[in-house]
C-alpha atoms as a PDB file:
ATOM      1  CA  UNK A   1     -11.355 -31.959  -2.371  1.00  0.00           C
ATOM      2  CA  UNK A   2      -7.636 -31.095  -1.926  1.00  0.00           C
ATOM      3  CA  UNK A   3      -6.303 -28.437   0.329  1.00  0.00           C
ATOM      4  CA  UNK A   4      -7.916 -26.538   2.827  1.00  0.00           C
ATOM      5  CA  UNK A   5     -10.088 -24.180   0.869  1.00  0.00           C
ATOM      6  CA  UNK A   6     -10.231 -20.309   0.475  1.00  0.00           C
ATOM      7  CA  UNK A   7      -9.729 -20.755  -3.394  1.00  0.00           C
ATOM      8  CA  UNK A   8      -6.762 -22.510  -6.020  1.00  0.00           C
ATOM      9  CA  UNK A   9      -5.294 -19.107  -6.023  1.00  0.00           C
ATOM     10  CA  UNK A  10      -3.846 -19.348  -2.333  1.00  0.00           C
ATOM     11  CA  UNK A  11      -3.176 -22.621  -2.713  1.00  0.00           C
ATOM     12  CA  UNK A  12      -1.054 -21.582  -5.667  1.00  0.00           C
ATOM     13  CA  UNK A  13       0.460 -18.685  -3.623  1.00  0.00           C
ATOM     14  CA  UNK A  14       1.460 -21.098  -0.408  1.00  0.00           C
ATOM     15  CA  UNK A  15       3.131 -23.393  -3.032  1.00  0.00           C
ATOM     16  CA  UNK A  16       5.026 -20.884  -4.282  1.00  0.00           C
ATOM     17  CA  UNK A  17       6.247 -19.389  -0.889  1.00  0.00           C
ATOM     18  CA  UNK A  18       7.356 -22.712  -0.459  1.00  0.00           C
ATOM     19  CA  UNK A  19       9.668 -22.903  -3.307  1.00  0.00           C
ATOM     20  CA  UNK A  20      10.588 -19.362  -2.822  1.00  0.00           C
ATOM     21  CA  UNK A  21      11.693 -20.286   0.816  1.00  0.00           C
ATOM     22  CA  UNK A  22      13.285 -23.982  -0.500  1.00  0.00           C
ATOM     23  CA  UNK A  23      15.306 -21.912  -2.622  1.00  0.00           C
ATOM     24  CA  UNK A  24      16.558 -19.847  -0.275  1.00  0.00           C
ATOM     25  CA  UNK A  25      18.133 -22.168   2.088  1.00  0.00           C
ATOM     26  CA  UNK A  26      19.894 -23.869  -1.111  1.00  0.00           C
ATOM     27  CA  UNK A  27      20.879 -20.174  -1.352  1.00  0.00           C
ATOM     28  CA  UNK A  28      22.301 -20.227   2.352  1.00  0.00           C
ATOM     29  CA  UNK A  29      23.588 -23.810   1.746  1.00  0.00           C
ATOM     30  CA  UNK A  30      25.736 -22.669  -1.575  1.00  0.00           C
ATOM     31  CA  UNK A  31      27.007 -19.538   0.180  1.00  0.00           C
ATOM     32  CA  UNK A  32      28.407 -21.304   2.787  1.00  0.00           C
ATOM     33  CA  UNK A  33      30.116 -23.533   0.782  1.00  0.00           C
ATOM     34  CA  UNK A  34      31.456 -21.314  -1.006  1.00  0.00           C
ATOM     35  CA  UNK A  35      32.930 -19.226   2.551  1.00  0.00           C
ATOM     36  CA  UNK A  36      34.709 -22.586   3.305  1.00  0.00           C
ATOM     37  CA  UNK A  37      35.991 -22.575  -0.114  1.00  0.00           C
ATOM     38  CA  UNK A  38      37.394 -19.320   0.607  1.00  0.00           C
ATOM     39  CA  UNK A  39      38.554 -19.834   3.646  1.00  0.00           C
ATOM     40  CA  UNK A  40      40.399 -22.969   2.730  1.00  0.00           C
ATOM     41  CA  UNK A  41      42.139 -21.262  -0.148  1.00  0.00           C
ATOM     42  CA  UNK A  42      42.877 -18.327   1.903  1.00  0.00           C
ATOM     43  CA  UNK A  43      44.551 -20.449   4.586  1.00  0.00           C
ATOM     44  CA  UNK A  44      46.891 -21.837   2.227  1.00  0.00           C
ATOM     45  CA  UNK A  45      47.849 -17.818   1.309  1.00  0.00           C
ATOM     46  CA  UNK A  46      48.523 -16.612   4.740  1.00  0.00           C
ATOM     47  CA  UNK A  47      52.140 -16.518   6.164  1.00  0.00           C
ATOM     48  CA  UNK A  48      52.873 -18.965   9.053  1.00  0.00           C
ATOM     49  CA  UNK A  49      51.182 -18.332  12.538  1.00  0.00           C
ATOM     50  CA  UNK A  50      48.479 -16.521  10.872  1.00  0.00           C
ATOM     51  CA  UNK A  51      45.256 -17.165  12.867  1.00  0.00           C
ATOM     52  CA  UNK A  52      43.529 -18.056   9.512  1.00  0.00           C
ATOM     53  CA  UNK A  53      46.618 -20.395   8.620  1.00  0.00           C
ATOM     54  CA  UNK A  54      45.951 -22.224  11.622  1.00  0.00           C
ATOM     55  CA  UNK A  55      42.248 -22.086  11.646  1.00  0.00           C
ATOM     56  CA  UNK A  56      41.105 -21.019   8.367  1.00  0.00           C
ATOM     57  CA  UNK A  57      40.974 -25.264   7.058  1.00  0.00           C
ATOM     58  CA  UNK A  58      39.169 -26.751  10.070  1.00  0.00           C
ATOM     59  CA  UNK A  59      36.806 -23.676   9.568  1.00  0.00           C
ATOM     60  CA  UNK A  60      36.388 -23.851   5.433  1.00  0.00           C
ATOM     61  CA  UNK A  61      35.734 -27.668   6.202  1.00  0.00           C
ATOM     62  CA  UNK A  62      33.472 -27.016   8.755  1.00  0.00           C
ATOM     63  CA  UNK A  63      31.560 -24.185   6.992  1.00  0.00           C
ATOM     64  CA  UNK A  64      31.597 -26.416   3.650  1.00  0.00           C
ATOM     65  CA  UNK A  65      30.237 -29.090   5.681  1.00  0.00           C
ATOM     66  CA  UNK A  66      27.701 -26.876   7.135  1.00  0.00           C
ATOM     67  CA  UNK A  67      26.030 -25.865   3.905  1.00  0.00           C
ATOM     68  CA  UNK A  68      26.004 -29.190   2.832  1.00  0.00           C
ATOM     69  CA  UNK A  69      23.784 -30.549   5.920  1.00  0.00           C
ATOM     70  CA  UNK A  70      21.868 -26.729   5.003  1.00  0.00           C
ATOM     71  CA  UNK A  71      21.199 -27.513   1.276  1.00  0.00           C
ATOM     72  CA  UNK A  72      20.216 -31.061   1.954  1.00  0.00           C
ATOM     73  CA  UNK A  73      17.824 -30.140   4.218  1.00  0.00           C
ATOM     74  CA  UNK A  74      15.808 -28.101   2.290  1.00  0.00           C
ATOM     75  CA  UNK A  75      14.341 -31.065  -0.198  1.00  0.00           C
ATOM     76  CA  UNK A  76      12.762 -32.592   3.299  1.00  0.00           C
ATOM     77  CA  UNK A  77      11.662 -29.191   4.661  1.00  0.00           C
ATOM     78  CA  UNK A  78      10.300 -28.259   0.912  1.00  0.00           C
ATOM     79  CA  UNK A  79       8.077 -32.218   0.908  1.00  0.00           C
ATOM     80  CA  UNK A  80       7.062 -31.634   4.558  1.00  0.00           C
ATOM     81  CA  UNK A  81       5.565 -27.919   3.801  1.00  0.00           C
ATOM     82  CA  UNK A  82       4.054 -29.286   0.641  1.00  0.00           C
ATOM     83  CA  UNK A  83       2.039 -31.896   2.361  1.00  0.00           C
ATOM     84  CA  UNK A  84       0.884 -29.693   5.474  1.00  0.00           C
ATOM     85  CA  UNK A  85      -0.529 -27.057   2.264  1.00  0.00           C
ATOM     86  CA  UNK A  86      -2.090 -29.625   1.201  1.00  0.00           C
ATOM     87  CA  UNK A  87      -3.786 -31.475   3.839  1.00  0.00           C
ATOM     88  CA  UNK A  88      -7.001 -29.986   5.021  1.00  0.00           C
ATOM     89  CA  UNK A  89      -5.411 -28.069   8.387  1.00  0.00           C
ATOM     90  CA  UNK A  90      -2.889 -26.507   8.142  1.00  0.00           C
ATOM     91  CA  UNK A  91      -1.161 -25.856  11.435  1.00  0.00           C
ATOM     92  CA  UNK A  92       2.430 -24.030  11.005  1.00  0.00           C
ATOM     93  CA  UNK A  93       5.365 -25.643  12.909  1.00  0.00           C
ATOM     94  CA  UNK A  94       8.497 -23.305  12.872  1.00  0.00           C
ATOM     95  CA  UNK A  95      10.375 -25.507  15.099  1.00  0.00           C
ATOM     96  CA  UNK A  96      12.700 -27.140  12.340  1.00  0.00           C
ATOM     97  CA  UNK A  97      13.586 -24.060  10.874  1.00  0.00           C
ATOM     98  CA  UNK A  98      14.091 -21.874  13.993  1.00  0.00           C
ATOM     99  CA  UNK A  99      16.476 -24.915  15.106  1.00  0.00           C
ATOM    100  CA  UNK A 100      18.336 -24.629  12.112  1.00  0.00           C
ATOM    101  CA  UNK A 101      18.648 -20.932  12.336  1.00  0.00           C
ATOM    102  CA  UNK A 102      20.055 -21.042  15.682  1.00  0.00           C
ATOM    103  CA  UNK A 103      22.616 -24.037  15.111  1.00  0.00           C
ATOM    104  CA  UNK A 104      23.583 -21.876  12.387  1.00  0.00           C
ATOM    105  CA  UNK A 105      23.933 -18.443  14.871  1.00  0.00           C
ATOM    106  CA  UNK A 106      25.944 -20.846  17.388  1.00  0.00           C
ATOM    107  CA  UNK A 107      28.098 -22.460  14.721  1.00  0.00           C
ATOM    108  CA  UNK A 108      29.029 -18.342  13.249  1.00  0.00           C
ATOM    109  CA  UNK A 109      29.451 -17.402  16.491  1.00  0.00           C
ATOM    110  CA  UNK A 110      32.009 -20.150  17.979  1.00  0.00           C
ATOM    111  CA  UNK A 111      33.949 -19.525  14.114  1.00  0.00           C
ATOM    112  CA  UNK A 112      34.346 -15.565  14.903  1.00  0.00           C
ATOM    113  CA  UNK A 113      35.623 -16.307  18.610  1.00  0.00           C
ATOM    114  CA  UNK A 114      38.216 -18.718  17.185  1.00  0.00           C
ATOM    115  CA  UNK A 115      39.658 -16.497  14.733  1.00  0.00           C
ATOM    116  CA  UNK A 116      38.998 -13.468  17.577  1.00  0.00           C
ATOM    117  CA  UNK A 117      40.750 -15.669  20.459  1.00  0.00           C
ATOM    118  CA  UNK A 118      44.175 -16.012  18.139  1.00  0.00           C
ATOM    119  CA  UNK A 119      45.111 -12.295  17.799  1.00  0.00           C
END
């Protein structure tokens, strides 16, 4: 017997969370790839000693960079999930994700003081 009972219908349901949540941090990953795009391109716009001429490259690399490391992460957070739904106890570990989260927060956070510091 697979899973951890209660029916094939929550089994079904926790699988599909799991995608749904997989496919939101490829979400996350793409946006912020596509902010360092951005910022990249809009760094080569601005006029000279513009705060995002000096920092908007190191910040579209890093941010580009960023939701690389985000979207890659989610095929080994999307296998882990699927084998805790299906082992027979299921014990929820938010630590990974919560970690991400906040190296995330940190990462927004030391961008906007950058850009904030300049003016």
């Amino acid at each position: 017997m697979r899973g951890r009972g209660a029916g094939e219908g929550v089994r079904t349901r926790d699988h599909l969370a799991n995608v749904r949540t997989t496919l939101a941090w490829v979400r996350i990953g793409m946006i912020l790839m596509a902010v360092g795009y951005a910022s990249d391109k809009l760094a080569a716009l601005e006029s000279a000693g513009s705060p995002l001429r000096t920092y908007g490259r190191p910040l579209g690399i890093v941010a580009a960079s960023a939701g690389v490391v985000v979207a890659a992460a989610a095929l080994p957070r999307f296998l882990w999930a699927r084998a805790r739904i299906e082992s027979p106890r299921f014990e929820p570990r938010p630590w990974a994700d919560l970690a991400l989260v906040v190296a995330l927060g940190v990462g927004v956070i030391v961008a906007l003081a950058l850009l904030g510091a300049t003016r």
